[in-house]
Protein backbone atom coordinates (compact mmCIF):
# COMPACT_ATOMS: atom_id res chain seq x y z
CA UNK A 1 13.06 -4.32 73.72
CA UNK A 2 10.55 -6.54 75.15
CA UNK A 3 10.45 -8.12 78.20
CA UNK A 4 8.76 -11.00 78.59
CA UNK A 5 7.41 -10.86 81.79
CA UNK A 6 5.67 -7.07 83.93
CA UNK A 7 7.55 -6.07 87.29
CA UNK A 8 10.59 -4.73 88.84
CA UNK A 9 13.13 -7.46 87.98
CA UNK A 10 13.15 -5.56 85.03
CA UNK A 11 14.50 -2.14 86.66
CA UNK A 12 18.17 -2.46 85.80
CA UNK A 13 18.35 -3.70 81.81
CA UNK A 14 15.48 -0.77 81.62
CA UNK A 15 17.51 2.21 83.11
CA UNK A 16 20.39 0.70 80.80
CA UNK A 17 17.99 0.99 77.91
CA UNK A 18 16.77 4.18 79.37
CA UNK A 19 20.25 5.89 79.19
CA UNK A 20 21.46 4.28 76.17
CA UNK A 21 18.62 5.74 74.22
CA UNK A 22 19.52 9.10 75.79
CA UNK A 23 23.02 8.80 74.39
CA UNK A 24 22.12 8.22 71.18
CA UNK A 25 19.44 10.73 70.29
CA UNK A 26 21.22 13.54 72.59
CA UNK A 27 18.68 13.71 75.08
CA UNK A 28 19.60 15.43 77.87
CA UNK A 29 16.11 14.86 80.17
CA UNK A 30 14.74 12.06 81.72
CA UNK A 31 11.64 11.49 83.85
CA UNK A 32 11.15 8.58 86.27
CA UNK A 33 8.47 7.36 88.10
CA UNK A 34 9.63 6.53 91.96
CA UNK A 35 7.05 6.55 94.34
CA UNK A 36 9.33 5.43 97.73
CA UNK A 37 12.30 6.68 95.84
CA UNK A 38 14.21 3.45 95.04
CA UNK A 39 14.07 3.42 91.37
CA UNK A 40 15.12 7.05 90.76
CA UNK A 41 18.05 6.29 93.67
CA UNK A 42 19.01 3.33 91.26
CA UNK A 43 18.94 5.67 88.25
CA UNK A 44 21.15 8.25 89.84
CA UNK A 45 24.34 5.76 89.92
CA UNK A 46 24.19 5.49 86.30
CA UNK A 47 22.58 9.05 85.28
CA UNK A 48 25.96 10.93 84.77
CA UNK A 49 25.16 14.83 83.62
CA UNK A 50 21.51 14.20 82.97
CA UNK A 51 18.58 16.42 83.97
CA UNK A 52 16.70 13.47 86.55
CA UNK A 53 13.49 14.31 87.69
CA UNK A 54 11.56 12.25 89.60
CA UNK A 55 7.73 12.02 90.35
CA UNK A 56 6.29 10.64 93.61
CA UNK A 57 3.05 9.65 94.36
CA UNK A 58 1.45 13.08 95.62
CA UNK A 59 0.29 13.16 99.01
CA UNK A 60 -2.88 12.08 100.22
CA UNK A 61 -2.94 9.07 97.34
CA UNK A 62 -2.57 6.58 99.87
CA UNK A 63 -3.42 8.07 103.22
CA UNK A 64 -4.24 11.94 103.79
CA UNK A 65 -1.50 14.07 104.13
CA UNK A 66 0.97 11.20 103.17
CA UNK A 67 3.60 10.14 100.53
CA UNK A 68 5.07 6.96 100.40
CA UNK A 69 8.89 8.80 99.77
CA UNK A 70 10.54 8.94 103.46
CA UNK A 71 12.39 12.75 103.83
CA UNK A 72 15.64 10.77 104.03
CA UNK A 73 15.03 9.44 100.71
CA UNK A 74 13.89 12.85 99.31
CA UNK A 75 16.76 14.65 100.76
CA UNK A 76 19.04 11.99 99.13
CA UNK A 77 17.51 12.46 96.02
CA UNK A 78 17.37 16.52 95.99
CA UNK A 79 21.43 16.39 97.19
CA UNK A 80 22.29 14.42 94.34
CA UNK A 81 20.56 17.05 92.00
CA UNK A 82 17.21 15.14 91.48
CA UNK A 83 14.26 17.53 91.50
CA UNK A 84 11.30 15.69 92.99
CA UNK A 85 7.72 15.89 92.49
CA UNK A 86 4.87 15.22 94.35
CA UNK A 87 1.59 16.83 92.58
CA UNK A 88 -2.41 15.50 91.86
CA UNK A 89 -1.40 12.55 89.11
CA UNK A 90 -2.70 14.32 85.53
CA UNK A 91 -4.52 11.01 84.40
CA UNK A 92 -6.58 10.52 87.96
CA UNK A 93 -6.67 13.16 90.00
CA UNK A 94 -9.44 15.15 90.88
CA UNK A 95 -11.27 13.00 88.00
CA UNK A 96 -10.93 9.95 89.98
CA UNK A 97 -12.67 11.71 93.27
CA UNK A 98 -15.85 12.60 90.63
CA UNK A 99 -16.24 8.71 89.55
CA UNK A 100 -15.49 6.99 92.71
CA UNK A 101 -18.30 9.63 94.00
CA UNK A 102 -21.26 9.40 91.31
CA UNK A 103 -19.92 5.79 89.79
CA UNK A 104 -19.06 7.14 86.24
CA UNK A 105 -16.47 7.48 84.21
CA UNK A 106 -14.84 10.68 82.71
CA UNK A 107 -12.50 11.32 79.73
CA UNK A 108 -9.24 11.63 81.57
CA UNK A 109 -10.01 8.21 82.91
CA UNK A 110 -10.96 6.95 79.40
CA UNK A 111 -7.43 8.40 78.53
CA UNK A 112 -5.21 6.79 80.98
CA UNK A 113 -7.16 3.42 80.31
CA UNK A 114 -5.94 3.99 76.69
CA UNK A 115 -2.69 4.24 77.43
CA UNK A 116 -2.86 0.82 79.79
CA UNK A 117 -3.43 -0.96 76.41
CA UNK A 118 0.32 -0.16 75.83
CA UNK A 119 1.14 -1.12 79.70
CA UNK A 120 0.79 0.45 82.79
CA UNK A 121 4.64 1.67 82.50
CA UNK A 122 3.60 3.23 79.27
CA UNK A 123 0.95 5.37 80.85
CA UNK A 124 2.53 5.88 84.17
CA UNK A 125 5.74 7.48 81.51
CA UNK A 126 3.57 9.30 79.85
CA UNK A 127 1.49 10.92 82.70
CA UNK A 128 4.79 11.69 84.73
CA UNK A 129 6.35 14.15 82.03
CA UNK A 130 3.65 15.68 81.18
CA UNK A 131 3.95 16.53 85.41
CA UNK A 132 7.22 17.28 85.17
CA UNK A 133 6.53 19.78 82.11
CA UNK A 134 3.90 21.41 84.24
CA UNK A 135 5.91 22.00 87.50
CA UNK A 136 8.42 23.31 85.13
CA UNK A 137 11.37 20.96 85.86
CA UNK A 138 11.78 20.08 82.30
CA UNK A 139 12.02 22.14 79.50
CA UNK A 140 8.76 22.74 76.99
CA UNK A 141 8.98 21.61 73.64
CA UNK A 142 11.92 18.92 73.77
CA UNK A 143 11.83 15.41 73.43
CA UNK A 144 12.60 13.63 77.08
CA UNK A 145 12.93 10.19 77.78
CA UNK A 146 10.21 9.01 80.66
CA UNK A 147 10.44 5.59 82.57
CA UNK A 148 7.66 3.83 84.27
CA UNK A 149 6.59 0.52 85.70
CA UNK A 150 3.45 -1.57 86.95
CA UNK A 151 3.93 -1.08 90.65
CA UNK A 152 7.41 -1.41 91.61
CA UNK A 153 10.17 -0.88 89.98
CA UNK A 154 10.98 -0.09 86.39
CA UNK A 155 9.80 -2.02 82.98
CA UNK A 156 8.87 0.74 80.50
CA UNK A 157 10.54 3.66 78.89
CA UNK A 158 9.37 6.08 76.38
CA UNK A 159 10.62 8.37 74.29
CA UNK A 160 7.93 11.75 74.37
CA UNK A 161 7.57 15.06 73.45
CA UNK A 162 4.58 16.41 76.50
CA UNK A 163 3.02 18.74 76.39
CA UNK A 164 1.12 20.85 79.77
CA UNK A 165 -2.08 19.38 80.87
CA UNK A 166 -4.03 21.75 79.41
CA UNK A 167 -2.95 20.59 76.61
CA UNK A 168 -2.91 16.62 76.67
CA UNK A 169 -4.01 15.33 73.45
CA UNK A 170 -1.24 17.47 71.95
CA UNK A 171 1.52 15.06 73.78
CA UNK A 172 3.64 13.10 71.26
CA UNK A 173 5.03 9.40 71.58
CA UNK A 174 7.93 9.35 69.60
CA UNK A 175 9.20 5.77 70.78
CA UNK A 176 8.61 3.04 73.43
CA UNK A 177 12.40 1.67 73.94
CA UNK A 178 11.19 -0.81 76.54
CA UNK A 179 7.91 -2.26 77.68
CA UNK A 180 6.77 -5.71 79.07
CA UNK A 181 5.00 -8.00 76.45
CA UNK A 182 2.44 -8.21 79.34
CA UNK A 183 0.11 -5.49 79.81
C-alpha cells in the first residue's frame, strides 16, 4: 500500500495494514514508534495477543533529562502489557553529538540517510527494532513487523528480520506493507 500523501492521517489504515500482515505471515511481534505515546495507545485497541513494544524518544533528545511520553501515558501503556523503551536512537545517537560538534558526517548517519530514501517511517521502523532487539524485548532471529512515521503518527510499516547494533548491516527487510509515496 501506498499512501499518497506523509503524516499521521495515515495512522489508522496503517495499524490495520500493520496487523493484517501479522495475521497472515504468523507474526507474533510488532514494534512501534510512539514518542508521546498516542500511536502505540491506538495500536493497543486493535493489538489482541500480540507482543507490542513500543520505543520512545530517549531522554535528553529534546531537553536534558526529558522524554516527550508523560508517566500517565507510560503507565497506561506498561498496564496494558506494552513494554516501553526509551534508549540513545541506534541511527543518531552518540554519532549525531560527534557531527553536530566537528561538522562532519559519520557512517551511521550515512546509514539512516539511506534509509530516508525509502521514507522517514521506513528508517524510523527499521532503527526501532533493531532497539527493541537490543533491550531484549523481542526475540533474536524472528521476523517482526515494525511501524513508523514522519513525525506524528503512523504511515510506514515494515516487515524485518534485526539484528543487534553491533551488528547493523546484517538487518534484513523482508517487506514494506505500507509507506507514503512521499519521502
Amino acid at each position: 500500500m501506498t499512501f499518497d500523501k506523509k503524516g499521521p492521517q495515515n495512522t489508522e489504515q496503517c495499524l490495520a495494514l500493520a496487523l493484517k500482515a501479522a495475521k497472515e505471515r504468523g507474526i507474533h511481534n510488532i514494534v512501534v514508534a510512539s514518542s508521546a505515546g498516542d500511536t502505540a495507545l491506538q495500536l493497543k485497541e486493535y493489538a489482541g495477543d500480540h507482543n507490542i513494544v513500543c520505543v520512545a524518544l530517549a531522554y535528553g533528545t529534546r531537553a536534558p533529562g526529558e522524554t516527550n511520553m508523560s508517566d500517565a501515558v507510560r503507565s497506561e501503556l506498561e498496564q496494558a502489557g506494552i513494554r516501553v523503551v526509551f534508549a540513545t536512537h541506534v541511527l543518531s545517537g552518540a554519532e549525531r553529538g560527534l557531527s553536530r560538534r566537528h561538522k562532519g558526517i559519520y557512517p551511521v548517519e550515512i546509514m539512516a540517510d539511506t534509509l530516508r530514501m525509502f521514507g522517514r517511517g521506513v528508517k524510523v521502523g527499521v532503527e526501532c527494532a533493531i532497539m527493541a532487539v537490543d533491550a531484549g524485548l523481542i526475540p533474536y532471529g524472528e521476523d517482526v513487523i515494525s511501524i513508523g512515521g514522519t513525525a506524528k503518527g503512523a504511515d510506514s510499516a515494515i516487515i524485518l528480520r534485526p539484528e543487534h547494533a553491533n551488528n547493523i548491516l546484517e538487518t534484513q527487510i523482508r517487506e514494506i506493507i505500507c509507506k507514503p509515496w512521499e519521502v
